[in-house]
PDB file of N, CA and C in Angstrom:
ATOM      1  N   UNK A   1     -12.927  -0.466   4.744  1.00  0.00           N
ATOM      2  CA  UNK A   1     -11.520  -0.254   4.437  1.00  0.00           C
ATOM      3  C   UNK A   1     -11.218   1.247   4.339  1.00  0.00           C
ATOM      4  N   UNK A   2     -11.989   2.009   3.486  1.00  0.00           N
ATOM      5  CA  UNK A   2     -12.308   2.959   3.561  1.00  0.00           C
ATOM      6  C   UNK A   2     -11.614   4.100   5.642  1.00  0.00           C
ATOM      7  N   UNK A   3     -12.089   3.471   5.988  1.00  0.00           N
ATOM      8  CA  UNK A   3     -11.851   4.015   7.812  1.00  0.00           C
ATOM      9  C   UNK A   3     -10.686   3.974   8.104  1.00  0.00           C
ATOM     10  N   UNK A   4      -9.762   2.058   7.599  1.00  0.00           N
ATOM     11  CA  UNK A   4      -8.750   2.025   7.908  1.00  0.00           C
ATOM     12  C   UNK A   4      -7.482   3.646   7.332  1.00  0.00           C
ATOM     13  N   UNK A   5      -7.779   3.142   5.610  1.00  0.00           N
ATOM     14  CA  UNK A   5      -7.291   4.798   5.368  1.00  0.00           C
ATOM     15  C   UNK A   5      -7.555   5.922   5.320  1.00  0.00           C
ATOM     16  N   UNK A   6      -8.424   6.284   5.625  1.00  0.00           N
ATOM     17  CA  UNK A   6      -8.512   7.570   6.104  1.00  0.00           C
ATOM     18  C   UNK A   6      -7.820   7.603   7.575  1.00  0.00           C
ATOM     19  N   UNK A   7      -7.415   6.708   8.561  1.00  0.00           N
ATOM     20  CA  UNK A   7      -7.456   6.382  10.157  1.00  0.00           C
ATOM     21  C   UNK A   7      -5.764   6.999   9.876  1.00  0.00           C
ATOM     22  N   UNK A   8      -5.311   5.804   8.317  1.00  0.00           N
ATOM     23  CA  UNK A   8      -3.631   5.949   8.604  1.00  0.00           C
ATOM     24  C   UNK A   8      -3.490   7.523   7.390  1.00  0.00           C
ATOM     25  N   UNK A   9      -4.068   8.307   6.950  1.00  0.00           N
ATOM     26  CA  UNK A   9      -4.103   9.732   6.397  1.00  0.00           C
ATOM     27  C   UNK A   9      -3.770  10.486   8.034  1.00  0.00           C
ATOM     28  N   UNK A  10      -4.786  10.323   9.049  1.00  0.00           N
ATOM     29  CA  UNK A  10      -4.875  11.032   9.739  1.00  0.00           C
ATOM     30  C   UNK A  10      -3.444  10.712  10.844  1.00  0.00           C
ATOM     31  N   UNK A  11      -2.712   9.570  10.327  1.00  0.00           N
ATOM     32  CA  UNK A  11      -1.462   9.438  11.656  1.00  0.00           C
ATOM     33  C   UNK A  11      -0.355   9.771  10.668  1.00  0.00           C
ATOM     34  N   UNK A  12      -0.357   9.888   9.454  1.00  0.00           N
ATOM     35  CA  UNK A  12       0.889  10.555   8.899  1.00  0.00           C
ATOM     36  C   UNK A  12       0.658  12.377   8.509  1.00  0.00           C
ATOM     37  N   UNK A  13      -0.908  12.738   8.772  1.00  0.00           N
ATOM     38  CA  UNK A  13      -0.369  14.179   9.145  1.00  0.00           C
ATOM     39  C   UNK A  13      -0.094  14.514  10.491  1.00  0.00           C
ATOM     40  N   UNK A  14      -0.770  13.120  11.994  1.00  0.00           N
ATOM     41  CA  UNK A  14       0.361  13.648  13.009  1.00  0.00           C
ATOM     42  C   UNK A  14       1.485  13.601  12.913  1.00  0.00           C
ATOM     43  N   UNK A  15       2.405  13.130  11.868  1.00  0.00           N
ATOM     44  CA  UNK A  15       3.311  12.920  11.880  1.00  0.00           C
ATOM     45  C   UNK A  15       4.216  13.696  10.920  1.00  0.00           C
ATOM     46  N   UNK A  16       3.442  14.833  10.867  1.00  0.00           N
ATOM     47  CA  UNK A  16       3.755  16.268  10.116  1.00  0.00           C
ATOM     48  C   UNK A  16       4.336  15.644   8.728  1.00  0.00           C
ATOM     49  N   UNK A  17       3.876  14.596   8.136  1.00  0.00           N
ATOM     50  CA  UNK A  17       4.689  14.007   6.235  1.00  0.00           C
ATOM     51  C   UNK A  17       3.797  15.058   5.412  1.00  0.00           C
ATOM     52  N   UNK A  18       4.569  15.377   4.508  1.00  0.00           N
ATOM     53  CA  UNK A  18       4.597  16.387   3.490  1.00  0.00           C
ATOM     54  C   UNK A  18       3.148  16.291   3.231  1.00  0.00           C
ATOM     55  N   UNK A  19       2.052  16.249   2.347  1.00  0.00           N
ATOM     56  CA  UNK A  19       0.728  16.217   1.857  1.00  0.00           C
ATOM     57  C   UNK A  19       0.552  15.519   0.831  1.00  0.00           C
ATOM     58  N   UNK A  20       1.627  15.712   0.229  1.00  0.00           N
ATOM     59  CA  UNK A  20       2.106  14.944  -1.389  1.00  0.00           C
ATOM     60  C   UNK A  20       2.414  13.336  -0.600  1.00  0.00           C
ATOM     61  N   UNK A  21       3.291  13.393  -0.004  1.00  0.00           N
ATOM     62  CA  UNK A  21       3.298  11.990   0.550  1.00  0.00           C
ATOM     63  C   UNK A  21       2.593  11.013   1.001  1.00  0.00           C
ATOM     64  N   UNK A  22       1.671  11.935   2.093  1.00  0.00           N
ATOM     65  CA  UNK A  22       0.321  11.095   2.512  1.00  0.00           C
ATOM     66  C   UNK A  22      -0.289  10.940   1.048  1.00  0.00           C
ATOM     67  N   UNK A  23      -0.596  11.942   0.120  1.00  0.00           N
ATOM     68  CA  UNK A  23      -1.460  11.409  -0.980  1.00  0.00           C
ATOM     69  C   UNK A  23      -0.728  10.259  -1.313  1.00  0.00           C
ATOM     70  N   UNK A  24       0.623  10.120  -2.380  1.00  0.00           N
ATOM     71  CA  UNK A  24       1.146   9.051  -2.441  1.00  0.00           C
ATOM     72  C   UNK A  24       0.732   7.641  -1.798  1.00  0.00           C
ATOM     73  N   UNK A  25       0.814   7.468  -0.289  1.00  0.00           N
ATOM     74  CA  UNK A  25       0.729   6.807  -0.156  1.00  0.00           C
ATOM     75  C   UNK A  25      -0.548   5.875   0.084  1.00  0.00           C
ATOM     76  N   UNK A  26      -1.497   7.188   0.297  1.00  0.00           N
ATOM     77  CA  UNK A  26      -2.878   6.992   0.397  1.00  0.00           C
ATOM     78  C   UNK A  26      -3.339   5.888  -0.990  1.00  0.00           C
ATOM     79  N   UNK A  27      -3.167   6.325  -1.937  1.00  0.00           N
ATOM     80  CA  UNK A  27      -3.079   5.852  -3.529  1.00  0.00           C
ATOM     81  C   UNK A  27      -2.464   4.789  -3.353  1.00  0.00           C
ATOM     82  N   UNK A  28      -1.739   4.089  -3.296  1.00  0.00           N
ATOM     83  CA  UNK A  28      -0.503   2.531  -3.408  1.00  0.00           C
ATOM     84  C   UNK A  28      -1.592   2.171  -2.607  1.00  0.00           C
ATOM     85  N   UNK A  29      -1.955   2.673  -1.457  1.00  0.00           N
ATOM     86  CA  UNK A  29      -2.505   1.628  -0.790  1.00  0.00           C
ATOM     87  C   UNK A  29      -4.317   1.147  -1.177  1.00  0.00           C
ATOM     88  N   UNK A  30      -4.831   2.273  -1.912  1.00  0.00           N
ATOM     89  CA  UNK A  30      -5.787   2.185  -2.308  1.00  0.00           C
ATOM     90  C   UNK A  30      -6.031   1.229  -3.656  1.00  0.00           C
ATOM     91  N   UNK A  31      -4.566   1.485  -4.414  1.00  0.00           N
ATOM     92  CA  UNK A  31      -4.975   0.583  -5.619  1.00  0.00           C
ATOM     93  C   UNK A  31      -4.485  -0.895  -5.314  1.00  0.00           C
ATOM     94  N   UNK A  32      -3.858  -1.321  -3.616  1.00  0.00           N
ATOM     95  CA  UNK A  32      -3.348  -2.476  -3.536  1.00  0.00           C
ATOM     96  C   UNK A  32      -4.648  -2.886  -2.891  1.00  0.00           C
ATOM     97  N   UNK A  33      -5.118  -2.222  -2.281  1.00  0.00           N
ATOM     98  CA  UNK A  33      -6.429  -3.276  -1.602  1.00  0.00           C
ATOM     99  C   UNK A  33      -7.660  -3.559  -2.694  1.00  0.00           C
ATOM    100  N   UNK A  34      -7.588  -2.801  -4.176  1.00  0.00           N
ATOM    101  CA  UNK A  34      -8.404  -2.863  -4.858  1.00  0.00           C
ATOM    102  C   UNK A  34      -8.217  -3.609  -5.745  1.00  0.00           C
ATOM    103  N   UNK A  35      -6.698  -3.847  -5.979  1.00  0.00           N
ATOM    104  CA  UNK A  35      -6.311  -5.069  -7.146  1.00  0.00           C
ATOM    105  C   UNK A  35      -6.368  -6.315  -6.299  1.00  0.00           C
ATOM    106  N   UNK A  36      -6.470  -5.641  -5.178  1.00  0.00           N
ATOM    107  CA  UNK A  36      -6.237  -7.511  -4.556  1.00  0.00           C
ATOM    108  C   UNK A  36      -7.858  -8.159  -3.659  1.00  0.00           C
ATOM    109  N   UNK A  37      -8.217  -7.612  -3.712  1.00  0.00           N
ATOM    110  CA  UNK A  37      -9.795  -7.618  -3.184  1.00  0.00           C
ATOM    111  C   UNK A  37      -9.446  -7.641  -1.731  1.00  0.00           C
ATOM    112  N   UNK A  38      -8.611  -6.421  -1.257  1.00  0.00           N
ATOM    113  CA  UNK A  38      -8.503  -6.777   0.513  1.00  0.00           C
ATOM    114  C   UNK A  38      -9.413  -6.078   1.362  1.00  0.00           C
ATOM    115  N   UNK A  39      -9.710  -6.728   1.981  1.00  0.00           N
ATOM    116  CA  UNK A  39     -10.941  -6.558   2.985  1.00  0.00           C
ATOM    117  C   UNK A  39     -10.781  -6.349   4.522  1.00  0.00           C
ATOM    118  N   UNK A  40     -11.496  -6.240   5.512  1.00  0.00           N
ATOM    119  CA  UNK A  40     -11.147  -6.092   6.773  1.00  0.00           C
ATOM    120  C   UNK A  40     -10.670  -7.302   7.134  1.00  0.00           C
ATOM    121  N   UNK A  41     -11.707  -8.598   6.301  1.00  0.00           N
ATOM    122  CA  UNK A  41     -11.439  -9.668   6.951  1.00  0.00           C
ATOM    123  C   UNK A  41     -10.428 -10.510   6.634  1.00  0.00           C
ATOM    124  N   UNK A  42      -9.959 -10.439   5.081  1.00  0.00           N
ATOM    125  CA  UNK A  42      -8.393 -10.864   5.143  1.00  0.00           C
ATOM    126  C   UNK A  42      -7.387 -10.584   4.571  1.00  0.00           C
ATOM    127  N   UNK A  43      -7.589  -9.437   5.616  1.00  0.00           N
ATOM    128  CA  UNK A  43      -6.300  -8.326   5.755  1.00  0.00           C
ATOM    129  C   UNK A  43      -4.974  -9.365   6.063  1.00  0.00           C
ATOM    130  N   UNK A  44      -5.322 -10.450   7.240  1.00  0.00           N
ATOM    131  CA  UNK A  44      -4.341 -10.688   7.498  1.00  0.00           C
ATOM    132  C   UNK A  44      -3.277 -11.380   6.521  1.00  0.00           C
ATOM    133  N   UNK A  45      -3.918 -11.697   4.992  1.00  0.00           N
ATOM    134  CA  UNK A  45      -3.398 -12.491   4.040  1.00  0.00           C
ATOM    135  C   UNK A  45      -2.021 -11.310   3.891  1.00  0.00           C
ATOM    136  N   UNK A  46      -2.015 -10.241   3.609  1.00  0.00           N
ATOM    137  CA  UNK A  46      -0.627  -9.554   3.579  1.00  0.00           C
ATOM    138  C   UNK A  46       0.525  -9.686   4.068  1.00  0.00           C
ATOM    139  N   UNK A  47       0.175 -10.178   5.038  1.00  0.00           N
ATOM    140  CA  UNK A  47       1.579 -10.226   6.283  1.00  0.00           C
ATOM    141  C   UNK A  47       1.916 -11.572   5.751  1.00  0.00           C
ATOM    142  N   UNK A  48       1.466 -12.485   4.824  1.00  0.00           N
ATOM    143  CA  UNK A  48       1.983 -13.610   4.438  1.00  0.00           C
ATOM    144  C   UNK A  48       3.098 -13.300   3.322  1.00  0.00           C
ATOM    145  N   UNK A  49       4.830 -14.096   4.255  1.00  0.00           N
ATOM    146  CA  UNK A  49       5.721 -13.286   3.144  1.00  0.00           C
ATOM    147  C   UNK A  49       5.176 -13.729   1.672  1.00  0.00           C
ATOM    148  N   UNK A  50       5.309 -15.309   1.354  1.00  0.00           N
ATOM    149  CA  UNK A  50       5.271 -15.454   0.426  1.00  0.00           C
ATOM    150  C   UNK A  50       3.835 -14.793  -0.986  1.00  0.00           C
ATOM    151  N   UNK A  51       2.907 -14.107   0.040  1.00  0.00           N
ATOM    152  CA  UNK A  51       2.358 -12.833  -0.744  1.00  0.00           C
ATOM    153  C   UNK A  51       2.557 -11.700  -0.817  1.00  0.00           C
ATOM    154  N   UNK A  52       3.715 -10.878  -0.177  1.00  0.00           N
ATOM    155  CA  UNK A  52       4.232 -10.031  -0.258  1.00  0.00           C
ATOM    156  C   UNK A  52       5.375 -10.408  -1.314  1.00  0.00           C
ATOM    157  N   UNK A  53       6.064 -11.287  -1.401  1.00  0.00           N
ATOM    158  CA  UNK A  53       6.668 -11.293  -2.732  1.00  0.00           C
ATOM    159  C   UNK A  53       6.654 -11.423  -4.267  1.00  0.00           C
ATOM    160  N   UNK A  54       5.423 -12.476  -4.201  1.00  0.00           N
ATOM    161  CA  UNK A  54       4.762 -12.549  -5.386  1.00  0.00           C
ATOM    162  C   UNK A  54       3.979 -10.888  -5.710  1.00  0.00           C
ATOM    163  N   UNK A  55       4.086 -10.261  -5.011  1.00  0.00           N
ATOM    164  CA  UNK A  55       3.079  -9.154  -5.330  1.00  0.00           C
ATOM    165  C   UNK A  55       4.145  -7.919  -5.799  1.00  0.00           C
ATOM    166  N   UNK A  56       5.379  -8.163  -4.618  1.00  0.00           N
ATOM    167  CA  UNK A  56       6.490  -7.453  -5.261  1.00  0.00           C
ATOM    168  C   UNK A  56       7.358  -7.701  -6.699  1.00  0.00           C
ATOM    169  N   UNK A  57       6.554  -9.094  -7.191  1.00  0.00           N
ATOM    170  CA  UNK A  57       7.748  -9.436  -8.154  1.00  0.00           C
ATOM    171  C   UNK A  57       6.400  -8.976  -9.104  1.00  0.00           C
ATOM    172  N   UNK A  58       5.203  -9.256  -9.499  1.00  0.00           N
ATOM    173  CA  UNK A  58       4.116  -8.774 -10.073  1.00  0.00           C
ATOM    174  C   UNK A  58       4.663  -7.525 -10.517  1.00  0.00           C
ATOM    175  N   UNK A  59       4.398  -6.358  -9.695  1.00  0.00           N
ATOM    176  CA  UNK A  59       4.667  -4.935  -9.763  1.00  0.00           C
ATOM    177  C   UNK A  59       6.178  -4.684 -10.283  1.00  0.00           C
ATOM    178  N   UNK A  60       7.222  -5.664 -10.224  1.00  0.00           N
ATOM    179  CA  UNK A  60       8.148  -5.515 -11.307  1.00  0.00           C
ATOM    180  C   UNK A  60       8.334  -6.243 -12.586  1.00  0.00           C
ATOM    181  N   UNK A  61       7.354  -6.846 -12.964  1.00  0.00           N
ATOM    182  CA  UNK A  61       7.193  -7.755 -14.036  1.00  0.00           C
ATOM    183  C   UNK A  61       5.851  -6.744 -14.703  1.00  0.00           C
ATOM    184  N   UNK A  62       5.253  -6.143 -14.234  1.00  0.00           N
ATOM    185  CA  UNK A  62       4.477  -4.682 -15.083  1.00  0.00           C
ATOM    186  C   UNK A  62       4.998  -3.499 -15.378  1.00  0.00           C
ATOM    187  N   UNK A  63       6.644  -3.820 -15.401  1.00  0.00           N
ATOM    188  CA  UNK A  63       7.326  -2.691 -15.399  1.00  0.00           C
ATOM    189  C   UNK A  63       7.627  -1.315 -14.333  1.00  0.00           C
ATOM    190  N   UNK A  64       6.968  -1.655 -13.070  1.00  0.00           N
ATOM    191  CA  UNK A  64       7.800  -0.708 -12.312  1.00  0.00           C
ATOM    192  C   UNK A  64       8.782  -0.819 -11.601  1.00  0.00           C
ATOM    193  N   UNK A  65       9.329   0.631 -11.826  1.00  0.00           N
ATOM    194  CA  UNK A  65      10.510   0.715 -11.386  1.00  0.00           C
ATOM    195  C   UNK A  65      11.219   0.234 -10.273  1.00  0.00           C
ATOM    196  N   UNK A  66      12.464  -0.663  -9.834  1.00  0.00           N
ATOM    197  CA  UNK A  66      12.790  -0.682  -8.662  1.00  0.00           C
ATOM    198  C   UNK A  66      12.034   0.221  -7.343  1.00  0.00           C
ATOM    199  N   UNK A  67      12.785   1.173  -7.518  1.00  0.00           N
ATOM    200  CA  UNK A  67      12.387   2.328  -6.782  1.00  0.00           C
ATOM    201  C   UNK A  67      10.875   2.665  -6.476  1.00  0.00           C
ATOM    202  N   UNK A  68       9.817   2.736  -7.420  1.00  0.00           N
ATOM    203  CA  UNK A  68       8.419   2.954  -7.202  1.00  0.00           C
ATOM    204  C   UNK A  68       8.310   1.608  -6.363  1.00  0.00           C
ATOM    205  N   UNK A  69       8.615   0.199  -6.488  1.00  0.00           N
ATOM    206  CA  UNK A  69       8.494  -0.957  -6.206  1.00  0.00           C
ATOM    207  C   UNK A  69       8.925  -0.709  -4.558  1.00  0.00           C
ATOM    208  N   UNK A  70       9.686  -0.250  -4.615  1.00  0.00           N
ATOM    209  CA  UNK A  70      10.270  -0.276  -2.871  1.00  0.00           C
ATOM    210  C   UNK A  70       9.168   0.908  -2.209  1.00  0.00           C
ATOM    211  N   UNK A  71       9.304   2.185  -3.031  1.00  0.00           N
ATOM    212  CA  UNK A  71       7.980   3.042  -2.304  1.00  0.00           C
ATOM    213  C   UNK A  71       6.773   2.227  -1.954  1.00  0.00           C
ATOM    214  N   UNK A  72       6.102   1.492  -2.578  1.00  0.00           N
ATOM    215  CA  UNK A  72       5.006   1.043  -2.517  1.00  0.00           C
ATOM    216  C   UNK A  72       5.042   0.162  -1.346  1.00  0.00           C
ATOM    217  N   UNK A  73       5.843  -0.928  -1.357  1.00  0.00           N
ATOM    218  CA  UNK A  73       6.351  -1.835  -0.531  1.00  0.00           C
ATOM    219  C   UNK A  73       6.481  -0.786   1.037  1.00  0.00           C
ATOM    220  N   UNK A  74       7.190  -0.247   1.005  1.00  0.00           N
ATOM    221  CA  UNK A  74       7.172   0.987   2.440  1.00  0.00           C
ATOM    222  C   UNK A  74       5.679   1.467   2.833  1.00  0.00           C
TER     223      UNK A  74
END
């Protein structure tokens, strides 16, 4: 997993994003594959809406913010 992000670090500095941002996002995505035990192999469980919502309503039922909630989600 590890490869995957470092792979997408290396396409948002082709994509000239601030440094702070890639970190940002590097992080959301690091603590989502780690709270959720995601793996290479089922990765594909994400793209399932109804786990993308439960996960969005999670992260606002621990108190974050709308806004952090939609960053993360992006």
């Amino acid at each position: 997993m590890k490869n995957i992000i470092n792979n997408f670090r290396e396409y948002q500095i082709e994509l000239n994003q601030a440094e702070l941002t890639i970190k940002t996002y590097c992080e959301y995505i690091e603590n989502f594959v780690n709270e959720y035990d995601i793996t290479v192999e089922n990765l594909e469980k994400i793209s399932n809406s109804d786990f993308v919502k439960q996960w969005l309503k999670n992260e606002l039922d621990k108190g974050s913010a709308p806004a952090t909630v939609n960053k993360k989600k992006n």
